[in-house]
C-alpha atoms as a PDB file:
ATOM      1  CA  UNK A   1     102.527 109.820 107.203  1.00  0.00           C
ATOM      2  CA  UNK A   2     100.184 107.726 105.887  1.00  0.00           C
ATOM      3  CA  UNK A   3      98.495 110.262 103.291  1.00  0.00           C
ATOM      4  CA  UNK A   4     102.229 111.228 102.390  1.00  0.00           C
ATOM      5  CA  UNK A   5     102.853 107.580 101.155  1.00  0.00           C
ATOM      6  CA  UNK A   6      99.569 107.392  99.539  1.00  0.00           C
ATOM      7  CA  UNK A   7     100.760 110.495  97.334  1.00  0.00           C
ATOM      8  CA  UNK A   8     103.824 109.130  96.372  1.00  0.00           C
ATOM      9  CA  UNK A   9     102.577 106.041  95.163  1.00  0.00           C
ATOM     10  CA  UNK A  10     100.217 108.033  92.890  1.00  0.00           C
ATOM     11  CA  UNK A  11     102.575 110.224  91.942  1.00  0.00           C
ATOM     12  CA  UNK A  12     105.155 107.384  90.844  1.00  0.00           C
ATOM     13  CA  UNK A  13     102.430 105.212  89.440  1.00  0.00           C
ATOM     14  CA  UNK A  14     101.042 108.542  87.232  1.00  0.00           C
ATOM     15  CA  UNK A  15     104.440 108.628  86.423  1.00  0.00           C
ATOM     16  CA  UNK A  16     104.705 104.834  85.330  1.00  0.00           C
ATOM     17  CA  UNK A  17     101.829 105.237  82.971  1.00  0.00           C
ATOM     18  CA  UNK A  18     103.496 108.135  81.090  1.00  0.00           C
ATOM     19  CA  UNK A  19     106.455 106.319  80.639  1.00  0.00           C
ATOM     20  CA  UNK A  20     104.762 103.465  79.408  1.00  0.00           C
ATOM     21  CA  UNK A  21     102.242 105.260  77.421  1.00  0.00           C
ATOM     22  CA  UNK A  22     105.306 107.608  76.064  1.00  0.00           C
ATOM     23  CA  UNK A  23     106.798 104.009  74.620  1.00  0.00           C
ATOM     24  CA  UNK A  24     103.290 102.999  73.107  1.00  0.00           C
ATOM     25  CA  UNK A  25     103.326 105.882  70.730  1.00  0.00           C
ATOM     26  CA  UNK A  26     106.804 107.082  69.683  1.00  0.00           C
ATOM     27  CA  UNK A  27     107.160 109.505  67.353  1.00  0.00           C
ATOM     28  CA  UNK A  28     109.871 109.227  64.710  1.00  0.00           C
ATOM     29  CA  UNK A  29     113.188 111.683  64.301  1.00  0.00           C
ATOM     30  CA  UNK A  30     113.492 115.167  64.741  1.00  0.00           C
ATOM     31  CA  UNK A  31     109.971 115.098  66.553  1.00  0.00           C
ATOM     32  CA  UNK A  32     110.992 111.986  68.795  1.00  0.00           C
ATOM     33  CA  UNK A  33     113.621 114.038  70.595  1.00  0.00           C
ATOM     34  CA  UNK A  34     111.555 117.065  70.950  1.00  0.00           C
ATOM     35  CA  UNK A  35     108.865 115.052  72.498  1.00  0.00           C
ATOM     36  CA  UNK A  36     112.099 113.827  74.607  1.00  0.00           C
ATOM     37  CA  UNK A  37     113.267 116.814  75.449  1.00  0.00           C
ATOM     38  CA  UNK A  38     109.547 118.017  76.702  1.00  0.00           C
ATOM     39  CA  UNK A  39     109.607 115.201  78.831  1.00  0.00           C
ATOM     40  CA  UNK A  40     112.783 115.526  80.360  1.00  0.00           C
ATOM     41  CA  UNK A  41     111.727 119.147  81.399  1.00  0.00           C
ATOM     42  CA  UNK A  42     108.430 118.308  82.820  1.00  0.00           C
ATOM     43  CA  UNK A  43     109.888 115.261  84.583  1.00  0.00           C
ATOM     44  CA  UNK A  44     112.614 117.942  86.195  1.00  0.00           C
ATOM     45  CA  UNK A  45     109.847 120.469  86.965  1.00  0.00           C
ATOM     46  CA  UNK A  46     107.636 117.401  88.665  1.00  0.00           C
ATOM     47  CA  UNK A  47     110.557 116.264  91.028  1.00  0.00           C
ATOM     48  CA  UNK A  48     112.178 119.549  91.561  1.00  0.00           C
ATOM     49  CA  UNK A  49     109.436 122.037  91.720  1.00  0.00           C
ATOM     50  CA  UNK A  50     106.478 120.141  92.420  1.00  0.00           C
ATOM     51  CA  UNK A  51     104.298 121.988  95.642  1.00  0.00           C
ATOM     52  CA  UNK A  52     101.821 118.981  95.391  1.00  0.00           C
ATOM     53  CA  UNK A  53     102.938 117.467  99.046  1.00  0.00           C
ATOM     54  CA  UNK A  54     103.367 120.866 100.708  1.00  0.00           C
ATOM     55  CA  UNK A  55      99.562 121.665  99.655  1.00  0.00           C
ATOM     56  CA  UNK A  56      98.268 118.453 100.568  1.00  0.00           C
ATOM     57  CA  UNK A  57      99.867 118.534 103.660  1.00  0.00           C
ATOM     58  CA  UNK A  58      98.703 122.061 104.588  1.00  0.00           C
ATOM     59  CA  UNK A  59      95.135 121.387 103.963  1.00  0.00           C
ATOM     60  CA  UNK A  60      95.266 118.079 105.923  1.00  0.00           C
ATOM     61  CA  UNK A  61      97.277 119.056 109.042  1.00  0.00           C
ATOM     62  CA  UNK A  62      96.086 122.792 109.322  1.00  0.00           C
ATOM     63  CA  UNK A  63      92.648 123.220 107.831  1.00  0.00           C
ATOM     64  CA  UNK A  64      91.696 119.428 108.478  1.00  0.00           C
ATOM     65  CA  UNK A  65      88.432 117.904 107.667  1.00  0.00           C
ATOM     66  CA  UNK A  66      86.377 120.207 104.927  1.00  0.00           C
ATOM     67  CA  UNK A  67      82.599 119.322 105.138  1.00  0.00           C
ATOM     68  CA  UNK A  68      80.413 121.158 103.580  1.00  0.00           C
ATOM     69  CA  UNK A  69      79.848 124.848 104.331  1.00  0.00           C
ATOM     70  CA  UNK A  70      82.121 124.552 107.205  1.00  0.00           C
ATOM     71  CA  UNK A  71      84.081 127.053 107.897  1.00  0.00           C
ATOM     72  CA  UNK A  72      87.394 124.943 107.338  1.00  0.00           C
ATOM     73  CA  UNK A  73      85.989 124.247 103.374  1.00  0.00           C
ATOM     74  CA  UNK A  74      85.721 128.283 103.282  1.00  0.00           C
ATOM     75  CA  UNK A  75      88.890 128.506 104.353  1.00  0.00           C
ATOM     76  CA  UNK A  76      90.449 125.998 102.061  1.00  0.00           C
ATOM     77  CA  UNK A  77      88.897 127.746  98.963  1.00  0.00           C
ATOM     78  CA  UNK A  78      90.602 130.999 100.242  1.00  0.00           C
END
């Protein structure tokens, strides 16, 4: 539970910064709701589609630790 957390507050924090960075450099007009609209269908992609936890989860519960020409690194990279 603990690397699930951890994710999430990347995630959100990643987030954050493209919010923040979106309002440091705003383009003007016809442009600004373009770059709007882009956002809007990334941000739905992120929270709706996103396989990021489901693949984090998979390597850390099932394949566990992946040293170094282990056999559970090999099978990660398959």
């Amino acid at each position: 539970m603990n690397v699930r957390r951890a994710v999430l507050i990347v995630f959100w924090a990643v987030l954050l910064l493209a919010a923040v960075r979106a309002g440091l450099a705003r383009p003007a007009g016809d442009e600004a709701s373009a770059v709007a609209a882009a956002d809007a269908q990334i941000l739905s992609e992120i929270h709706n589609h996103s396989q990021a936890m489901e693949n984090l989860e998979y390597l850390s519960d099932e394949i566990g630790p992946q040293l170094t020409s282990s056999p559970q690194l090999k099978q990660a990279n398959n």
